[in-house]
Protein backbone atom coordinates (compact mmCIF):
# COMPACT_ATOMS: atom_id res chain seq x y z
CA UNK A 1 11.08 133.17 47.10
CA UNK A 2 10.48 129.53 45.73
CA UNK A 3 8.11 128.32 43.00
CA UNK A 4 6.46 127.04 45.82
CA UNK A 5 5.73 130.92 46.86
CA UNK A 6 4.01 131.32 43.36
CA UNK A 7 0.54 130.79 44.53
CA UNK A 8 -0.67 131.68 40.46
CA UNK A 9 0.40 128.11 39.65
CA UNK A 10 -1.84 125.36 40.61
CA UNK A 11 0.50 121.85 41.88
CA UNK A 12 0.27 120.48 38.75
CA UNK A 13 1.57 123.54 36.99
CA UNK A 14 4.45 123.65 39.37
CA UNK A 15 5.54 120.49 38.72
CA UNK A 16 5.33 120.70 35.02
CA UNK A 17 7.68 123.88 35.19
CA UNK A 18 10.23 121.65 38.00
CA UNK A 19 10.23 118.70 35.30
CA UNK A 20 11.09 120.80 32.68
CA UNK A 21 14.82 121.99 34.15
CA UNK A 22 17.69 119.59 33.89
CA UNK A 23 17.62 117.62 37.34
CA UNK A 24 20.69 119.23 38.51
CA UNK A 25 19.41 122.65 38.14
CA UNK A 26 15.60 122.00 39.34
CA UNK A 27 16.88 123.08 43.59
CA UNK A 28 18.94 126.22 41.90
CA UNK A 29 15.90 127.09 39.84
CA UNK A 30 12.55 126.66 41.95
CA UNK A 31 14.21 127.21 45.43
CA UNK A 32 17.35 129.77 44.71
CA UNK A 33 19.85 127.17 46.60
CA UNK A 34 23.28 128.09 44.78
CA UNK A 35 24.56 125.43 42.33
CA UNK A 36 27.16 125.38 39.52
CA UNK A 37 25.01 123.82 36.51
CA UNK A 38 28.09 124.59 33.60
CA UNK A 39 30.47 121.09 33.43
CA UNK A 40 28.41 120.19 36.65
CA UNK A 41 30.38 117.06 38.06
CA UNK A 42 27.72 115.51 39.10
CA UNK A 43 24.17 116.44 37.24
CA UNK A 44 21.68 114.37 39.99
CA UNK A 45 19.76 116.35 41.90
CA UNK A 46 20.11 116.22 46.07
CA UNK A 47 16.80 114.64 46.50
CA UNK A 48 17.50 111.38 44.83
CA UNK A 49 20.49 110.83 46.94
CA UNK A 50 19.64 112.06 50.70
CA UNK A 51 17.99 110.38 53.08
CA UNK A 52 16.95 110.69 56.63
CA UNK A 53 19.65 109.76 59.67
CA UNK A 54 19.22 106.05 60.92
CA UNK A 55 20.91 103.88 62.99
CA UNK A 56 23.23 101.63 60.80
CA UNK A 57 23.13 97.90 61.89
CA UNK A 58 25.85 96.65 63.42
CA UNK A 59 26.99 94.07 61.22
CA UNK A 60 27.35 96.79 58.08
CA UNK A 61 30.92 97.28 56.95
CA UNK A 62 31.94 100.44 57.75
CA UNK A 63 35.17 102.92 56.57
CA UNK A 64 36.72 106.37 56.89
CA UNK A 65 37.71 108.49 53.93
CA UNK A 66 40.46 110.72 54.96
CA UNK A 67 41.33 114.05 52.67
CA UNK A 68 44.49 115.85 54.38
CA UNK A 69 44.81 119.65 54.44
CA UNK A 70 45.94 122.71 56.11
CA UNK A 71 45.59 125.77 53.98
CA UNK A 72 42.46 124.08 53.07
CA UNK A 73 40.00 122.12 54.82
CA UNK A 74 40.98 118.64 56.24
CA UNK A 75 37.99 116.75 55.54
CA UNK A 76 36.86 113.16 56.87
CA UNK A 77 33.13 110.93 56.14
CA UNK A 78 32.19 107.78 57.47
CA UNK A 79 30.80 105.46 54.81
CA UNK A 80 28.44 102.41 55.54
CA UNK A 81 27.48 99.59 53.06
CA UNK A 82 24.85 97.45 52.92
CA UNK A 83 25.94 94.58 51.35
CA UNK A 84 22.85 93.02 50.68
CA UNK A 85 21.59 96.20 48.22
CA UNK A 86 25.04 97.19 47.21
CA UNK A 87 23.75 100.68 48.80
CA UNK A 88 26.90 103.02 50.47
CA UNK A 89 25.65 105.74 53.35
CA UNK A 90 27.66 108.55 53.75
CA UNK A 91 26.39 108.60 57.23
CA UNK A 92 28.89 111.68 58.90
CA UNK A 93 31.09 114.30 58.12
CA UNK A 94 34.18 116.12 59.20
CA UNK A 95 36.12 119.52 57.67
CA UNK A 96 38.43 122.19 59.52
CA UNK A 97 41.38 124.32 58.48
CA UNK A 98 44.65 124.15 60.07
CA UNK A 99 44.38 121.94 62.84
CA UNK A 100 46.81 119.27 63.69
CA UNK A 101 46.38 115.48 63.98
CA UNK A 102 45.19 115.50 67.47
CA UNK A 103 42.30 117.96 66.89
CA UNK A 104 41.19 115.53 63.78
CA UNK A 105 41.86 112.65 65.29
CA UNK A 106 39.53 113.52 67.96
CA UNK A 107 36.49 114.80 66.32
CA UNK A 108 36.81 111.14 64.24
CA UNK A 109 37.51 108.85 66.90
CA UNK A 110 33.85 108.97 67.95
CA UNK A 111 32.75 107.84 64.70
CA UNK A 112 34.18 104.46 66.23
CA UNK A 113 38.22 103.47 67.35
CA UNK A 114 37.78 100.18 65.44
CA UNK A 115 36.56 101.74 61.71
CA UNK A 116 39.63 101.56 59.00
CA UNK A 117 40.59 104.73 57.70
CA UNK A 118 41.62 105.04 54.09
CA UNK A 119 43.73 107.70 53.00
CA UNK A 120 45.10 109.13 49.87
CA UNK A 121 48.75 108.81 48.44
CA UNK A 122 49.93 112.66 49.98
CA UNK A 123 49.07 110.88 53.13
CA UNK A 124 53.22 109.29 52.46
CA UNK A 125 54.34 112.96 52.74
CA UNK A 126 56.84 113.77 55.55
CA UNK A 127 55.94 115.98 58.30
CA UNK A 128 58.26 118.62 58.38
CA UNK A 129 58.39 119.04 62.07
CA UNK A 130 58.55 115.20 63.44
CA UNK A 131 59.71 113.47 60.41
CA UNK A 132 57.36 111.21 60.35
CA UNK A 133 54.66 110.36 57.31
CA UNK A 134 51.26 112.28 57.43
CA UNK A 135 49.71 108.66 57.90
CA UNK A 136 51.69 107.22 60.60
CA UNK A 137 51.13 111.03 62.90
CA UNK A 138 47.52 109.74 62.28
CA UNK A 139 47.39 106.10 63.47
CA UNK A 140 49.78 107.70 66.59
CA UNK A 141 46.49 109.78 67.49
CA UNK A 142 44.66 106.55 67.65
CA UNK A 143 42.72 106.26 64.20
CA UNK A 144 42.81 102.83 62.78
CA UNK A 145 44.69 103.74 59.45
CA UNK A 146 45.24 101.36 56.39
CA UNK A 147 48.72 100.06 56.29
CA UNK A 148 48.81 101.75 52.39
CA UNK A 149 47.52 104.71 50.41
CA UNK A 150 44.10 104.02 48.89
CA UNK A 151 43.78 102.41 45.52
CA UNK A 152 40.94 101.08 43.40
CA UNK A 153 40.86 97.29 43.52
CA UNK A 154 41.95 97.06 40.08
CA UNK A 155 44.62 99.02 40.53
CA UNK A 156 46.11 103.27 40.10
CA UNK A 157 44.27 105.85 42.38
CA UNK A 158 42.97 108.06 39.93
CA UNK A 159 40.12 110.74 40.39
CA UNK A 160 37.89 110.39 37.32
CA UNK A 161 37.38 106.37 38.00
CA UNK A 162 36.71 107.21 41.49
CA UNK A 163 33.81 109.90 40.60
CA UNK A 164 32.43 107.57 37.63
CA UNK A 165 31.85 104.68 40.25
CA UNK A 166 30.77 107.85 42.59
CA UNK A 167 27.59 109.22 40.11
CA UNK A 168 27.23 105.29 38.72
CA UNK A 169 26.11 104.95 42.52
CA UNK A 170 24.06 107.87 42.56
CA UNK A 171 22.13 107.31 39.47
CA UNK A 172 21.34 103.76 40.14
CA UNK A 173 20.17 104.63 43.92
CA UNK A 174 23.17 103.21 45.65
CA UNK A 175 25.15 106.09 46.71
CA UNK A 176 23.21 107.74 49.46
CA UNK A 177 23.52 111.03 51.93
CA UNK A 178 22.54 111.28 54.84
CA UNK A 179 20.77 115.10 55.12
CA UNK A 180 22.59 115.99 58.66
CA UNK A 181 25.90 116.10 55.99
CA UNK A 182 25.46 120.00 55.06
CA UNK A 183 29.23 119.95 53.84
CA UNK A 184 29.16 117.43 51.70
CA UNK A 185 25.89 118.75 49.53
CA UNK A 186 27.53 122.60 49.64
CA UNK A 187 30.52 120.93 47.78
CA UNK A 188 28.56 118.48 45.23
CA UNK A 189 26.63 121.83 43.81
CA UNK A 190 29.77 123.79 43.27
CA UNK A 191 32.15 120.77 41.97
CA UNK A 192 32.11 121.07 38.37
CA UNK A 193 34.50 120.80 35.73
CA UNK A 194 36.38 124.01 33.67
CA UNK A 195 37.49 123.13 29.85
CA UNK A 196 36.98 119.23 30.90
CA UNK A 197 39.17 119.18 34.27
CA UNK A 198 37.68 118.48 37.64
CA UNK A 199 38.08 121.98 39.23
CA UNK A 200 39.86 120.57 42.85
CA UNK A 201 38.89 123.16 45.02
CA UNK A 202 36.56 123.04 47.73
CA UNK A 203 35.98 119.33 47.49
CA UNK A 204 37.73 118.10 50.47
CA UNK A 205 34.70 116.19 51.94
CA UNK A 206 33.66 115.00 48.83
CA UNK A 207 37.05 113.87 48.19
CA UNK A 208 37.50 111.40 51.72
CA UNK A 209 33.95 109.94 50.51
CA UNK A 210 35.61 109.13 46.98
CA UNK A 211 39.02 107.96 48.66
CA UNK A 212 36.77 105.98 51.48
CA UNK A 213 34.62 104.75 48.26
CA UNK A 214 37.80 103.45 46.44
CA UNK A 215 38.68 100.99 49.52
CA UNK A 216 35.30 99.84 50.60
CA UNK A 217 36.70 96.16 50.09
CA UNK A 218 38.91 97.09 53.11
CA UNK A 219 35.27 98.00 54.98
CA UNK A 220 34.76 95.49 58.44
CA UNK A 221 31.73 95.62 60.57
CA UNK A 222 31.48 96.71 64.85
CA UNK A 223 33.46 93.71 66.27
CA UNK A 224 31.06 92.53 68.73
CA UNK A 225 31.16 90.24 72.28
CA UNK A 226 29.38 87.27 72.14
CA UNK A 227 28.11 85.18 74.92
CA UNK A 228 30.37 82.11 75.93
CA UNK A 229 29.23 79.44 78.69
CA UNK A 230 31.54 79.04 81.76
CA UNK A 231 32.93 75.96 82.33
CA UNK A 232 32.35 76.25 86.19
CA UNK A 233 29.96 78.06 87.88
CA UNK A 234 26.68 79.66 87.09
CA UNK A 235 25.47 82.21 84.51
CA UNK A 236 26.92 83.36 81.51
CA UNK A 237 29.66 85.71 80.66
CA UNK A 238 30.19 88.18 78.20
């Protein structure tokens, strides 16, 4: 049952009782959706920051934010910015436990072969079996990885700089999500903080859309073939 179901208040009375809950408890409170609303991580609620799937123009930078994992989830997002608003999409998501780099790899690949992948510093791990670096069993799978870990452009790779520009986004209107990415919402209600500290569990797509966040500057747009003139002959040729 939501407040909507409480057919004893008139609109305006339901409203009135919605405004007066802290925004980030207002979907846990009128419509029973579970949240965590003690050391909350990030106190906006859903509906300022979803939005309806759209087809993102071609000429938006676009990036992957990888989170490796195999006890838990692997999880991936594509980003999109549009520069002209400063506004990021997280536009698609990826999570799945124990799978190897081929089964990631593949379910990412469609997102677009050409989008840079940024991934975070365990990424330089060795894999046990081949020897090689988490990263570089990646690119061999075909995703266009970064040549190094992700970092903010000023420098260090830490979490709590990442999330600050994260909710900065969100409570300016410039971090958006689209509402196809189930995952990522189920994570923002429960990420929340215990005695101060970021509790880092189930936050594996949140965290690729914080490590793709940090190297948005590393974002490049659908290359695209443009129309050139023969020099002999007729018509034109792409």
């Amino acid at each position: 049952m939501t407040i909507d179901d409480a057919e004893h208040y008139s609109p305006a009375q339901r409203q009135a009782i919605i405004d007066s809950y802290p925004e980030h408890e207002r979907e846990a409170r009128t419509k029973g959706i579970p949240t965590l609303g003690s050391g909350v991580v990030f106190p906006i609620g859903d509906d300022r920051i979803t939005c309806a799937p759209f087809a993102i123009p071609w000429d938006w930078p676009r990036i992957n934010g990888l989170d490796f994992g195999w006890d838990h989830p692997f999880g991936a997002t594509n980003l999109a910015w549009d520069r002209d608003h400063d506004v990021v999409y997280v536009t698609a998501e990826y999570f799945e436990r124990q799978q190897t780099p081929i089964v990631h790899a593949a379910a990412i690949k469609p997102w677009g072969e050409w989008i840079p992948c940024a991934w975070p510093h365990d990424g330089l791990q060795h894999d046990k079996g081949s020897g090689d670096q988490l990263a570089v069993l990646y690119g061999k799978q075909g995703l266009n990885m970064l040549p190094d870990h992700a970092t903010h452009e000023a420098g260090g790779n830490g979490v709590e700089a990442g999330i600050t520009d994260m909710l900065d986004r969100m409570k300016t209107g410039r971090w958006k999500v689209f509402s196809t990415c189930g995952g990522w919402f189920a994570e923002k209600r429960g990420y929340h903080r215990k005695d101060g500290i970021i509790v880092k569990e189930r936050d594996d797509v949140i965290s690729s859309s914080r490590v793709g966040l940090m190297m948005m500057r590393f974002a490049c747009a659908e290359p695209r073939k443009h129309a050139v003139a023969p020099r002999h002959g007729g018509g034109w040729m792409s």
